[in-house]
C-alpha atoms as a PDB file:
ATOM      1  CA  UNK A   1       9.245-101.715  70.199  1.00  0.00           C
ATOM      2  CA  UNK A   2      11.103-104.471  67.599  1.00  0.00           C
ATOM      3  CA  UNK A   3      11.533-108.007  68.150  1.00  0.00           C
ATOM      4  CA  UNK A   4      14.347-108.607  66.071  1.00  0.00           C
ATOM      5  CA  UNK A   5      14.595-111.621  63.655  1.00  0.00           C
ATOM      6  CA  UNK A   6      16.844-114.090  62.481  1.00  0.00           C
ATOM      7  CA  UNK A   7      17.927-114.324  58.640  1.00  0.00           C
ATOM      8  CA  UNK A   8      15.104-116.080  57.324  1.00  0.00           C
ATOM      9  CA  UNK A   9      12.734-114.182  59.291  1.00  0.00           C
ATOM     10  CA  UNK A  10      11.471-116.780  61.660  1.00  0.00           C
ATOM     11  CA  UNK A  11      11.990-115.359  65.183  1.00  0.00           C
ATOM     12  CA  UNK A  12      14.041-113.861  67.443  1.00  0.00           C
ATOM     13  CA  UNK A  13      17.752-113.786  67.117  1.00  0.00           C
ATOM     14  CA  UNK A  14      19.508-116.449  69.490  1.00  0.00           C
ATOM     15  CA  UNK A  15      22.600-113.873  70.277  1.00  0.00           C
ATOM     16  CA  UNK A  16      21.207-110.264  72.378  1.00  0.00           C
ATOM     17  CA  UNK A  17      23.060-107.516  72.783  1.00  0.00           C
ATOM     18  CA  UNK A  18      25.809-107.413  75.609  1.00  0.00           C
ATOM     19  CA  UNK A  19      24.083-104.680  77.059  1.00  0.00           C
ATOM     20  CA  UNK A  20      20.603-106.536  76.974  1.00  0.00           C
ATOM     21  CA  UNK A  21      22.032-109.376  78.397  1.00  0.00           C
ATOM     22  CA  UNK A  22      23.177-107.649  81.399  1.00  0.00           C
ATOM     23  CA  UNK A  23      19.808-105.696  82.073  1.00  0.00           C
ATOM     24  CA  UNK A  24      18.116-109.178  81.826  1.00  0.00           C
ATOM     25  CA  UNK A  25      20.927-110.773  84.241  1.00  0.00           C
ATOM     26  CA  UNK A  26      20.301-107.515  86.685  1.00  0.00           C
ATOM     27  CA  UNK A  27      16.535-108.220  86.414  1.00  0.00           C
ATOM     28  CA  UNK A  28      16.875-111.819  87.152  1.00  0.00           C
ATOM     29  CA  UNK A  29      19.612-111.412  89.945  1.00  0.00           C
ATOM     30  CA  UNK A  30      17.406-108.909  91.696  1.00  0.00           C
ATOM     31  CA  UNK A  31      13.476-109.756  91.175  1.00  0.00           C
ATOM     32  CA  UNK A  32      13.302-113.571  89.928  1.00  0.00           C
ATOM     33  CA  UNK A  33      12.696-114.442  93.377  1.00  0.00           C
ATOM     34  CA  UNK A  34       9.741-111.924  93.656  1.00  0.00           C
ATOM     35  CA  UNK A  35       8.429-112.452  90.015  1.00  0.00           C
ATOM     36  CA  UNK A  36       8.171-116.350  90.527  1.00  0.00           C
ATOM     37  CA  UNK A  37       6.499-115.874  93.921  1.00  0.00           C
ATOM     38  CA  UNK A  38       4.134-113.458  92.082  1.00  0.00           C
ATOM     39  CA  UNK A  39       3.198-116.371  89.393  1.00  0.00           C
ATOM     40  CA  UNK A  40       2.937-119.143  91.780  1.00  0.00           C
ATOM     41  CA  UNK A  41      -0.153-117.457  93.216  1.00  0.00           C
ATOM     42  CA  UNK A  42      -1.195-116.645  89.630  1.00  0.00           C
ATOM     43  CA  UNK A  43      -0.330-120.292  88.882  1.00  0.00           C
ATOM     44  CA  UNK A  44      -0.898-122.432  92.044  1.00  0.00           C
ATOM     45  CA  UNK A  45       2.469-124.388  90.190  1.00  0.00           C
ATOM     46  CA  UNK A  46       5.652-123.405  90.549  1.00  0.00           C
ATOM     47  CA  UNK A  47       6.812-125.141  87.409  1.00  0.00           C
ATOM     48  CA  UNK A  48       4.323-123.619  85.906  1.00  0.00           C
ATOM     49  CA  UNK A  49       5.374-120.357  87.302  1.00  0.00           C
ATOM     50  CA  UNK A  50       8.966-120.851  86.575  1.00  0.00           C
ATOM     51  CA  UNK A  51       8.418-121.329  82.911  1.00  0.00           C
ATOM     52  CA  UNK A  52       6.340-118.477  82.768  1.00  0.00           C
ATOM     53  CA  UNK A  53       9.346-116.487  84.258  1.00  0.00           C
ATOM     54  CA  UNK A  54      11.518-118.134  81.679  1.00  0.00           C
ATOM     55  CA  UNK A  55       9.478-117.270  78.533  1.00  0.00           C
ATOM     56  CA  UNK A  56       9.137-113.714  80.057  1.00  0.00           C
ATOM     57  CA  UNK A  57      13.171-113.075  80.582  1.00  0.00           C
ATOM     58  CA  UNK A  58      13.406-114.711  76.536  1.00  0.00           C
ATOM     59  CA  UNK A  59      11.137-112.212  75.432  1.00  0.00           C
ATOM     60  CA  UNK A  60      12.386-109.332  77.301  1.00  0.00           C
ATOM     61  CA  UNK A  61      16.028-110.508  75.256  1.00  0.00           C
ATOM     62  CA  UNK A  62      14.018-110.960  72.035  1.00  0.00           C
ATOM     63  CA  UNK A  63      14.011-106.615  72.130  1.00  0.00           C
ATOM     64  CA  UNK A  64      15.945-105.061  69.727  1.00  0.00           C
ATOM     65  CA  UNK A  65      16.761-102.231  72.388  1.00  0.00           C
ATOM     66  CA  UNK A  66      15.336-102.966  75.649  1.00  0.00           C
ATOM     67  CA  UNK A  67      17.349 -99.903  77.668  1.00  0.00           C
ATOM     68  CA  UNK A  68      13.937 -98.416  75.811  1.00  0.00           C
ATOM     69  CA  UNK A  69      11.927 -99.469  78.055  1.00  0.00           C
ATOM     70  CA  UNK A  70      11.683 -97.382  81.159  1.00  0.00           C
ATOM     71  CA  UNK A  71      10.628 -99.440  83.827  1.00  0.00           C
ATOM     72  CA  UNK A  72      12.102-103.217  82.905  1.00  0.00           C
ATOM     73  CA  UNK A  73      10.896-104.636  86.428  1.00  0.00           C
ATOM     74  CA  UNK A  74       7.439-103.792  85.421  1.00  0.00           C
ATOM     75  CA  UNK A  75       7.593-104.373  82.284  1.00  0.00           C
ATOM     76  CA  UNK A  76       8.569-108.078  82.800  1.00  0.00           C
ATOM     77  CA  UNK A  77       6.163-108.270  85.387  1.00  0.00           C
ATOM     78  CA  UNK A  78       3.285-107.398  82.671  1.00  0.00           C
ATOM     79  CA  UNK A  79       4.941-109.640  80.072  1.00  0.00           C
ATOM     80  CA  UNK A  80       4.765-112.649  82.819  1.00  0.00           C
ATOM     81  CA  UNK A  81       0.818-111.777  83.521  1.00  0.00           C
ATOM     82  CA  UNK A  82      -0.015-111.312  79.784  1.00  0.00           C
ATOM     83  CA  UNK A  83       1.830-114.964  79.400  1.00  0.00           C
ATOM     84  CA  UNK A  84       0.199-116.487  82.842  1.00  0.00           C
ATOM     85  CA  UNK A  85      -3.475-115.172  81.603  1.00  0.00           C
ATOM     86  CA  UNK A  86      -2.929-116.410  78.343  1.00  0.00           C
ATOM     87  CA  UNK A  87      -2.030-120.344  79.515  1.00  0.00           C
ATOM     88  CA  UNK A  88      -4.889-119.882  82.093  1.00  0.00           C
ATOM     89  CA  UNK A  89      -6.964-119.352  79.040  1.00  0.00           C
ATOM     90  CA  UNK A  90      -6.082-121.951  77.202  1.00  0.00           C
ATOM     91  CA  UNK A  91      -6.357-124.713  79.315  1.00  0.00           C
ATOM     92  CA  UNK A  92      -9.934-123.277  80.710  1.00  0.00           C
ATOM     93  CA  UNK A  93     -10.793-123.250  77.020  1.00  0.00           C
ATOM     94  CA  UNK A  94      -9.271-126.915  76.827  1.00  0.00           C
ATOM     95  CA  UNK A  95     -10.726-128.421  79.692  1.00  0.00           C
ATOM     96  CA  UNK A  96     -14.160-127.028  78.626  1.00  0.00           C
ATOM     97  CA  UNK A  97     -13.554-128.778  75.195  1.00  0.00           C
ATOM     98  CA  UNK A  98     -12.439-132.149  76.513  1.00  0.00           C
ATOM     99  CA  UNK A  99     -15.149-132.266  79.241  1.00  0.00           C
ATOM    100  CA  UNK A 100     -17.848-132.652  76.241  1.00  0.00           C
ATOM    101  CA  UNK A 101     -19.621-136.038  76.853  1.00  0.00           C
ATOM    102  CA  UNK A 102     -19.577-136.519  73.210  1.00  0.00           C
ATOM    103  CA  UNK A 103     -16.136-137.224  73.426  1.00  0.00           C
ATOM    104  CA  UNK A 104     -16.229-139.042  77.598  1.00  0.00           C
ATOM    105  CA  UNK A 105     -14.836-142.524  76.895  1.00  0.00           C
ATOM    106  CA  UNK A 106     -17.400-143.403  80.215  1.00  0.00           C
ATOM    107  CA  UNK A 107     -19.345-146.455  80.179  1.00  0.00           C
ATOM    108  CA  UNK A 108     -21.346-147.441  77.204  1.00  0.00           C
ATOM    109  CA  UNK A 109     -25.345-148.759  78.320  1.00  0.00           C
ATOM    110  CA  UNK A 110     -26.161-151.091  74.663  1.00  0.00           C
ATOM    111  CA  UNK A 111     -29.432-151.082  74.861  1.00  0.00           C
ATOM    112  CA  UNK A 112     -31.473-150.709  71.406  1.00  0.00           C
ATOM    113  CA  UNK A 113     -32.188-147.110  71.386  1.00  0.00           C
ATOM    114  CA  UNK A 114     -28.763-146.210  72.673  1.00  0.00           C
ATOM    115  CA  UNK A 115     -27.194-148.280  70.000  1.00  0.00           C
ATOM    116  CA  UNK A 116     -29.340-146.466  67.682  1.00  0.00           C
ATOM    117  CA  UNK A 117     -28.634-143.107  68.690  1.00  0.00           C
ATOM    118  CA  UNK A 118     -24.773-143.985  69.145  1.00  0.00           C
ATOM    119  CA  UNK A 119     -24.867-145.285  65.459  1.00  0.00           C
ATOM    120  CA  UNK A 120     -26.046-141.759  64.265  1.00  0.00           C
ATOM    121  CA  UNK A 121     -23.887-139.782  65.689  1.00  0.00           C
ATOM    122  CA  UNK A 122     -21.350-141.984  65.371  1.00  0.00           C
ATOM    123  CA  UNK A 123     -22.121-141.324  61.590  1.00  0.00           C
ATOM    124  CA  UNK A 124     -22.132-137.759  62.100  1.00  0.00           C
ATOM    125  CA  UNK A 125     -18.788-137.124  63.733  1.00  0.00           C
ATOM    126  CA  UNK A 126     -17.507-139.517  61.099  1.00  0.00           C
ATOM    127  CA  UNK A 127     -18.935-137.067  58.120  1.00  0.00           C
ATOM    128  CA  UNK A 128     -17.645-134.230  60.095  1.00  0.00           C
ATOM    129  CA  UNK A 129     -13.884-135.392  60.309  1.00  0.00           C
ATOM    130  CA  UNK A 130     -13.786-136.099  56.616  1.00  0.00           C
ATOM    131  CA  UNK A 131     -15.050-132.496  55.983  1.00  0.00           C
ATOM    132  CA  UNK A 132     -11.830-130.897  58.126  1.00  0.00           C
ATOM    133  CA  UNK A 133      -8.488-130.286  56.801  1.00  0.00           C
ATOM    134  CA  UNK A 134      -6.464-133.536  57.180  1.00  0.00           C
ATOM    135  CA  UNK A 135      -3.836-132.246  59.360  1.00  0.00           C
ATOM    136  CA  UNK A 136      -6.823-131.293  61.886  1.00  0.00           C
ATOM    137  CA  UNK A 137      -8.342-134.423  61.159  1.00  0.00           C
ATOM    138  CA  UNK A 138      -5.004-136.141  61.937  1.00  0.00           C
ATOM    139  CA  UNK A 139      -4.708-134.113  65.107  1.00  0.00           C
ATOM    140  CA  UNK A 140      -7.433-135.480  66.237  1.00  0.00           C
ATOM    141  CA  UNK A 141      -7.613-138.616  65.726  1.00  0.00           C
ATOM    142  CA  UNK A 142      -4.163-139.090  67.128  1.00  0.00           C
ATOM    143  CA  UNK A 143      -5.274-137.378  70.286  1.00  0.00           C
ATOM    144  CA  UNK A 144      -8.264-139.072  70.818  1.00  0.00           C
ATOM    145  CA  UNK A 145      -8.044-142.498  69.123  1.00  0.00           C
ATOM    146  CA  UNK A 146      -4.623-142.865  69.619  1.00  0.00           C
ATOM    147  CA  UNK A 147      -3.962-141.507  72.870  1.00  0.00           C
ATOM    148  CA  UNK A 148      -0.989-139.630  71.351  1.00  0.00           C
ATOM    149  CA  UNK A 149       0.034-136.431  73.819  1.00  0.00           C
ATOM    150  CA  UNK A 150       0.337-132.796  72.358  1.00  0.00           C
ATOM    151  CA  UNK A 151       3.824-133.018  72.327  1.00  0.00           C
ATOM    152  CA  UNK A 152       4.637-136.278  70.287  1.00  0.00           C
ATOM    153  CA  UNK A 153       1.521-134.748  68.053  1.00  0.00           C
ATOM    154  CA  UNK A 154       3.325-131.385  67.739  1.00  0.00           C
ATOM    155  CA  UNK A 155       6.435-133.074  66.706  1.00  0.00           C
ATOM    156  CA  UNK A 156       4.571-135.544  64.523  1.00  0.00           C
ATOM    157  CA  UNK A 157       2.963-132.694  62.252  1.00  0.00           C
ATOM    158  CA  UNK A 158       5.845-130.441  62.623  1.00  0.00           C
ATOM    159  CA  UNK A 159       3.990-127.874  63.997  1.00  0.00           C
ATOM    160  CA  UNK A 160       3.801-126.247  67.750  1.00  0.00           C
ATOM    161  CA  UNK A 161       2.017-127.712  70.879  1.00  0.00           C
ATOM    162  CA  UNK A 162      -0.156-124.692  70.956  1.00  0.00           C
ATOM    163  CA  UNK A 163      -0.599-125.643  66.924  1.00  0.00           C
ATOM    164  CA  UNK A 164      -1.374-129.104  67.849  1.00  0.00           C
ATOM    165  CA  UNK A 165      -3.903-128.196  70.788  1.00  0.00           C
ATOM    166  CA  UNK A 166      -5.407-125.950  68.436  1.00  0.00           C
ATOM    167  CA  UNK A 167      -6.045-128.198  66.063  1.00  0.00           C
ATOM    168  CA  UNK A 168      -7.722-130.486  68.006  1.00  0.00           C
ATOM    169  CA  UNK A 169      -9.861-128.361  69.311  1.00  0.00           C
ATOM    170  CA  UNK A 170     -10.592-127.145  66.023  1.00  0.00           C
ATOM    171  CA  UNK A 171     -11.862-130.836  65.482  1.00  0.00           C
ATOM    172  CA  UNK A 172     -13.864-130.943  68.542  1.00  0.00           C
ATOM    173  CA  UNK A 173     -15.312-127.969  67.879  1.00  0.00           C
ATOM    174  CA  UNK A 174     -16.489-128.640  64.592  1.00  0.00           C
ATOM    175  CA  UNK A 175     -17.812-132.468  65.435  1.00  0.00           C
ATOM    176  CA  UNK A 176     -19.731-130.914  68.592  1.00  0.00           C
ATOM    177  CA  UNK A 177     -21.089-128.370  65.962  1.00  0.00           C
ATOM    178  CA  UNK A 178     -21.834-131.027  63.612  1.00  0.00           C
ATOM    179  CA  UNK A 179     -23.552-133.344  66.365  1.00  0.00           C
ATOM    180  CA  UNK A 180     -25.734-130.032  67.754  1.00  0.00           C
ATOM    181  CA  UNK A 181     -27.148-129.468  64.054  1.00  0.00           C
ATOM    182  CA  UNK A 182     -27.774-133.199  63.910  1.00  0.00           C
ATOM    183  CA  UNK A 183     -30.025-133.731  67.361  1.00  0.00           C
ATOM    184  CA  UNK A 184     -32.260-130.341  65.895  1.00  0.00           C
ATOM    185  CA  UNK A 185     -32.674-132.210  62.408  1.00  0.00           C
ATOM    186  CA  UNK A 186     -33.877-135.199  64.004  1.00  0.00           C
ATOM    187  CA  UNK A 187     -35.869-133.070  66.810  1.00  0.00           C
ATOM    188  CA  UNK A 188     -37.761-130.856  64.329  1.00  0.00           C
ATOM    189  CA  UNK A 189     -38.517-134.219  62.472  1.00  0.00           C
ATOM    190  CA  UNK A 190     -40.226-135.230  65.791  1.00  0.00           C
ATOM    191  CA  UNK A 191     -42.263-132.413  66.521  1.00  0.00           C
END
C-alpha cells in the first residue's frame, strides 16, 4: 500500500479520490459511532478518542487506492489501535520522564550538605545541556525554565509537538544520564 505525496514530497495529498472519499464517508456514516465507543475504553477520553478516530479516517484518505483494502472497517479499526497504543506510549514514556525528582520543582531543604550536593549537580546538568544540540537544549529549557507548553515550543522551533516532546525528553534523558554517572564518580571516590 502507497501513501501518496504532495509535489514536494512532504505528505499526503490534501485532495483523495472521489471514490476514496465516499468509502471513507460510508465508513464514517456507518461505524464512527462504534469506532469512537471502541477508543473511549482504549482512551478513558473521548476527545482523546475522537481525535484518534480523526487521524485514523485522514490516514485511511492518505491511500493511494484504498478499494485495495479488503476489509476497510477493520482496517480502520487497526489503524485507530496502532494510533491509540502509540499516544498511550508516549505519554507513559513522558510521565515516567517528568516524574524524575531531578527535575520535581518540590520544596528545597538549604541546609549545608544539600546546598552542596544541589551545587554539583546543579553543575552537572549545566555541563550536560551545553553538550546537546541547541535546538534540544532550547527545547528544554523552554519547557522547563520557561514553562513554555509543547505546542507554543513546537511552533517556536518549527518543528512538530511529537518533535518538541521528543526533544525534551532527549534533554532529560541525557541530564538524568549525566547526573547517574556523576553520583557513581563521587560514590567510588567514597568507598
Amino acid at each position: 500500500m502507497r501513501v501518496r505525496m504532495n509535489d514536494a514530497g512532504q505528505g499526503p495529498e490534501d485532495e483523495a479520490p472521489a471514490h476514496a472519499r465516499e468509502a471513507v464517508s460510508s465508513l464514517f456514516a456507518e461505524h464512527n459511532g462504534a469506532l469512537v465507543r471502541f477508543l473511549r475504553l482504549k482512551l478513558s477520553s473521548d476527545q482523546e478518542a475522537r481525535d484518534v478516530a480523526q487521524e485514523a479516517y485522514v490516514r485511511l484518505l492518505a491511500l493511494e487506492q484504498p478499494g485495495t483494502v479488503s476489509f476497510l472497517r477493520a482496517y480502520l479499526f487497526r489503524i485507530a489501535t496502532n494510533i491509540a497504543i502509540d499516544r498511550q506510549r508516549s505519554v507513559s514514556l513522558r510521565n515516567r520522564v517528568h516524574a524524575d525528582p531531578v527535575f520535581d520543582p518540590g520544596e528545597d531543604r538549604l541546609d549545608p550538605e544539600r546546598r552542596a550536593s544541589a551545587r554539583e549537580q546543579l553543575e552537572i546538568v549545566d555541563t550536560a545541556l551545553r553538550a546537546l544540540p541547541e535546538r534540544t537544549r532550547t527545547a528544554f529549557l523552554l519547557f522547563r525554565i520557561d514553562g513554555v507548553s509543547m505546542v507554543e515550543i513546537a511552533r517556536r522551533l518549527d518543528v512538530s509537538e511529537r518533535t518538541a516532546r521528543n526533544l525534551v525528553t532527549a534533554a532529560m534523558v541525557h541530564c538524568r544520564k549525566r547526573l547517574d554517572e556523576g553520583r557513581a564518580l563521587i560514590e567510588g571516590d567514597e568507598a
